[in-house]
PDB file of N, CA and C in Angstrom:
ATOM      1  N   UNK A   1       9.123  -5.223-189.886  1.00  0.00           N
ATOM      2  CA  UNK A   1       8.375  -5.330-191.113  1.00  0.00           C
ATOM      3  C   UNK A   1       7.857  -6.758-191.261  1.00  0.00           C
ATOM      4  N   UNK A   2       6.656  -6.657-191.734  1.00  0.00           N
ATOM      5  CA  UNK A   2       5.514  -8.123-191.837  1.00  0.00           C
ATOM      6  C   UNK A   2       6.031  -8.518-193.335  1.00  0.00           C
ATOM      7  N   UNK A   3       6.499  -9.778-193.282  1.00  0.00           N
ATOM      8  CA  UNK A   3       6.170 -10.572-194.847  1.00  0.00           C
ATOM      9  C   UNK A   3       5.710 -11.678-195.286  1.00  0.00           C
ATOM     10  N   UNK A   4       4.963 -11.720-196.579  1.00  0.00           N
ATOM     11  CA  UNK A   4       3.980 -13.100-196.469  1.00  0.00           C
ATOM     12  C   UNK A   4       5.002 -13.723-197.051  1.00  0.00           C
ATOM     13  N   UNK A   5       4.486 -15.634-196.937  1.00  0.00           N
ATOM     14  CA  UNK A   5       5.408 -16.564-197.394  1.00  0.00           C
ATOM     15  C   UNK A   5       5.882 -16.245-198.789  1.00  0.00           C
ATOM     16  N   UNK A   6       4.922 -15.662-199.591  1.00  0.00           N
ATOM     17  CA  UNK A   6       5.066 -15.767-200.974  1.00  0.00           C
ATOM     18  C   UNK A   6       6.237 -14.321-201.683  1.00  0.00           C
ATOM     19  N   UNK A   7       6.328 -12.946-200.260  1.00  0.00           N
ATOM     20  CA  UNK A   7       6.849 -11.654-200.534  1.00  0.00           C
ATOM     21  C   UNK A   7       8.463 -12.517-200.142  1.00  0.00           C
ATOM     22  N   UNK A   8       8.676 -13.431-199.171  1.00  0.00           N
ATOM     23  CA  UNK A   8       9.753 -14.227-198.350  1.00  0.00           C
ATOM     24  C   UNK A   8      10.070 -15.150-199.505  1.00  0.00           C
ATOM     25  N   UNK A   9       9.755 -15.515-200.315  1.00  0.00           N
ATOM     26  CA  UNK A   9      10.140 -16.855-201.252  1.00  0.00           C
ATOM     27  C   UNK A   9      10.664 -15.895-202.882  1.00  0.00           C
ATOM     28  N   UNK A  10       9.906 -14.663-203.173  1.00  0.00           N
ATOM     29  CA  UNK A  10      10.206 -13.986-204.141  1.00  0.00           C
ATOM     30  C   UNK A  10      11.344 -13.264-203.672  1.00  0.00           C
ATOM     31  N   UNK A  11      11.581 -12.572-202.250  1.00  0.00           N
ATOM     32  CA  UNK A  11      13.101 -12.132-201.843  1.00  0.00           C
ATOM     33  C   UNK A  11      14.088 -12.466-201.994  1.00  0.00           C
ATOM     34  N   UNK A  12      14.052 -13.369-200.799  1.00  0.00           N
ATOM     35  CA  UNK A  12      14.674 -14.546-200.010  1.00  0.00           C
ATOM     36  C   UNK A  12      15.651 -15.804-200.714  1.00  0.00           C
ATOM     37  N   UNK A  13      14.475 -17.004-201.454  1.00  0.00           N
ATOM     38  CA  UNK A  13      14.695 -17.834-201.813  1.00  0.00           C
ATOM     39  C   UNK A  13      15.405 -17.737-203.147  1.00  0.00           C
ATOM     40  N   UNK A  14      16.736 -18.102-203.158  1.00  0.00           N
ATOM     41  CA  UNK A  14      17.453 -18.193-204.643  1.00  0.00           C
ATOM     42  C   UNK A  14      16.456 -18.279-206.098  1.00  0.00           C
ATOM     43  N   UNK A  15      16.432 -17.892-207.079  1.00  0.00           N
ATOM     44  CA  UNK A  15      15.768 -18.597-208.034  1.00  0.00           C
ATOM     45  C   UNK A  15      15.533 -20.108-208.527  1.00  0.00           C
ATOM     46  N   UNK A  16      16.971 -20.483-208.462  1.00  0.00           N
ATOM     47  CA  UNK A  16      16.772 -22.374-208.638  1.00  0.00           C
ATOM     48  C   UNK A  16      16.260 -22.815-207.376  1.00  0.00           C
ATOM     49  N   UNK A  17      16.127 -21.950-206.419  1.00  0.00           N
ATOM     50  CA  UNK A  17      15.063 -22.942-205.502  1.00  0.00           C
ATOM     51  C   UNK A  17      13.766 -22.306-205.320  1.00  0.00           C
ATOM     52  N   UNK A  18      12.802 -21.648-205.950  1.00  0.00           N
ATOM     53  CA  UNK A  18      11.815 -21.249-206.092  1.00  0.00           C
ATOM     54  C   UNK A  18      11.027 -22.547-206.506  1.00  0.00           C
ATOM     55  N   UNK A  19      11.120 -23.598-207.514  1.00  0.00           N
ATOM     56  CA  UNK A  19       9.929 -24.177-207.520  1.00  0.00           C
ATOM     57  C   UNK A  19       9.967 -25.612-207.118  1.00  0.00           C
ATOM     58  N   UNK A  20      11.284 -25.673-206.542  1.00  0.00           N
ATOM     59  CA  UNK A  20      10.862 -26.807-205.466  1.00  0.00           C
ATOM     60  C   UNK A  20      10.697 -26.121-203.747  1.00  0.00           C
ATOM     61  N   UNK A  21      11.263 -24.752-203.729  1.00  0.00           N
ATOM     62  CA  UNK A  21      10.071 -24.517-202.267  1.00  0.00           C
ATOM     63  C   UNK A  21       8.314 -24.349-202.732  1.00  0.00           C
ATOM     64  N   UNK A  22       7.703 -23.859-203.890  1.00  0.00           N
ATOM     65  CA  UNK A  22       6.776 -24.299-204.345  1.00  0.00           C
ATOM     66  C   UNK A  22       6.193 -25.565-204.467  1.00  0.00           C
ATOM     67  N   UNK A  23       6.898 -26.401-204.872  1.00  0.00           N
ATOM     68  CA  UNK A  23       6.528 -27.926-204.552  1.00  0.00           C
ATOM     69  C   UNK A  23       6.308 -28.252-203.370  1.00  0.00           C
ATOM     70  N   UNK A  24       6.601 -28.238-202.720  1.00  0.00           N
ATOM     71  CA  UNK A  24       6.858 -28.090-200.832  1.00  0.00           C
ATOM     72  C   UNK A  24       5.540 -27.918-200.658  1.00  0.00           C
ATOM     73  N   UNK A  25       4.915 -26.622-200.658  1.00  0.00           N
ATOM     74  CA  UNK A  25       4.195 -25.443-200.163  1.00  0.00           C
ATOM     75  C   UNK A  25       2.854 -26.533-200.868  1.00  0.00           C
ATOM     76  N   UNK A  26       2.906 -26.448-202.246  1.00  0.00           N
ATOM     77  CA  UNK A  26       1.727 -27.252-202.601  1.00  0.00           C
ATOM     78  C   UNK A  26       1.310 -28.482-201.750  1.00  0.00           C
ATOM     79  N   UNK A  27       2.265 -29.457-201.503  1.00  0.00           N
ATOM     80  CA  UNK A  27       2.329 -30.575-200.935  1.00  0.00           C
ATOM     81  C   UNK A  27       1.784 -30.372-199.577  1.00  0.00           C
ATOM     82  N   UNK A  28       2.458 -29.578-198.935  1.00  0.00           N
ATOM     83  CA  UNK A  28       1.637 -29.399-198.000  1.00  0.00           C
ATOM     84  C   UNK A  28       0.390 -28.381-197.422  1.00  0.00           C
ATOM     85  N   UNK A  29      -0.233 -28.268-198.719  1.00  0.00           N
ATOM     86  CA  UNK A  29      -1.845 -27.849-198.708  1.00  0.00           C
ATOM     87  C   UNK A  29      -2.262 -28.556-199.017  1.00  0.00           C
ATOM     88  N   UNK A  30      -1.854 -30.024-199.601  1.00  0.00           N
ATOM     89  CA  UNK A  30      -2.542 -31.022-200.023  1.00  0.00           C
ATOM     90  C   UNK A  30      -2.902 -32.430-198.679  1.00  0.00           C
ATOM     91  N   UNK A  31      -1.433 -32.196-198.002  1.00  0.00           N
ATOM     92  CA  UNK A  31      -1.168 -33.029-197.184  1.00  0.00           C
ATOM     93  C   UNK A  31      -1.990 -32.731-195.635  1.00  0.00           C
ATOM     94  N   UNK A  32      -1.988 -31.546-195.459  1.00  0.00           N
ATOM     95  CA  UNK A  32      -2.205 -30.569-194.355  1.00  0.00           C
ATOM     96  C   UNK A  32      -3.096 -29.743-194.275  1.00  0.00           C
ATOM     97  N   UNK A  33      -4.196 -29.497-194.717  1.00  0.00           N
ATOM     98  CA  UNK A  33      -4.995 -28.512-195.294  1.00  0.00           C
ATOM     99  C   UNK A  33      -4.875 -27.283-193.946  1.00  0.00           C
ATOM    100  N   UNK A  34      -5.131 -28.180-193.308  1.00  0.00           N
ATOM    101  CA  UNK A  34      -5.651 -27.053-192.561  1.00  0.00           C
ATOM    102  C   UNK A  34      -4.229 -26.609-191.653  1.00  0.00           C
ATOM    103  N   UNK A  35      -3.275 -26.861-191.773  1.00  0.00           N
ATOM    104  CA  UNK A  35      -2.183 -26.331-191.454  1.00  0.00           C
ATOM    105  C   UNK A  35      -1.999 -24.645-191.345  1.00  0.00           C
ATOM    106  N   UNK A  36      -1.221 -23.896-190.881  1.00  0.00           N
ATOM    107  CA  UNK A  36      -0.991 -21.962-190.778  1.00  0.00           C
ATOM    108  C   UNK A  36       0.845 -21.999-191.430  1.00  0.00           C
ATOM    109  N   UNK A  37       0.397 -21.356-192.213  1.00  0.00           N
ATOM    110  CA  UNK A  37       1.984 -20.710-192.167  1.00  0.00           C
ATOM    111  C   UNK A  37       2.407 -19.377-191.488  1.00  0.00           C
ATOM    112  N   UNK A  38       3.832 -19.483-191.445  1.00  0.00           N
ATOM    113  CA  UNK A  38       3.857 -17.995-190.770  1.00  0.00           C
ATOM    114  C   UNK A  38       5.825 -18.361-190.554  1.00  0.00           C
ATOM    115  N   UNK A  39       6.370 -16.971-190.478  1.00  0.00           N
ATOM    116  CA  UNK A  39       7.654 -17.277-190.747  1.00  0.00           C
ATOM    117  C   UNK A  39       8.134 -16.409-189.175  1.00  0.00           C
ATOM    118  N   UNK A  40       9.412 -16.743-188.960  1.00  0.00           N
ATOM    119  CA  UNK A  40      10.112 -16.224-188.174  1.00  0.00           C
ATOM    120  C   UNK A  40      11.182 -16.232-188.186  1.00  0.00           C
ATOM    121  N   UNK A  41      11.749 -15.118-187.764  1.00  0.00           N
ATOM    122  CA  UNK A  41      13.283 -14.522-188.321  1.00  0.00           C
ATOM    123  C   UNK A  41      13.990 -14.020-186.964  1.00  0.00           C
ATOM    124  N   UNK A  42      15.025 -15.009-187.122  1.00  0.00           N
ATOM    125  CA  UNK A  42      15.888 -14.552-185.317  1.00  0.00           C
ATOM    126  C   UNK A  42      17.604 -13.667-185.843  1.00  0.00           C
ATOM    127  N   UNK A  43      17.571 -12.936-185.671  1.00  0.00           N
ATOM    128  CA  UNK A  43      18.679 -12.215-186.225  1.00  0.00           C
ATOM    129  C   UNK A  43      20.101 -12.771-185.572  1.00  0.00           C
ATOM    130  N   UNK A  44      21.037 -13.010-186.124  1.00  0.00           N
ATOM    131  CA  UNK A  44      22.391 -13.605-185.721  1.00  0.00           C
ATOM    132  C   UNK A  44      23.087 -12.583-185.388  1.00  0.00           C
TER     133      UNK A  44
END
């Protein structure tokens, strides 16, 4: 199953860390524009 950063951060990411991985994410569209996101998941 495919998930975007934002379906991965509303799952995934605890609530108290939702808007500093948001801070993050902004920063680096600001920093990086032209940067790709994309996630990967290695199962333990």
């Amino acid at each position: 199953m495919s998930m975007t950063v934002d379906e991965f951060v509303k799952t995934r990411v605890l609530p108290e860390y939702r808007d500093v991985v948001a801070m993050l994410r902004e920063l680096m569209r600001e920093i990086a524009p032209q940067a790709t996101v994309f996630l990967t998941r290695r199962r333990l």
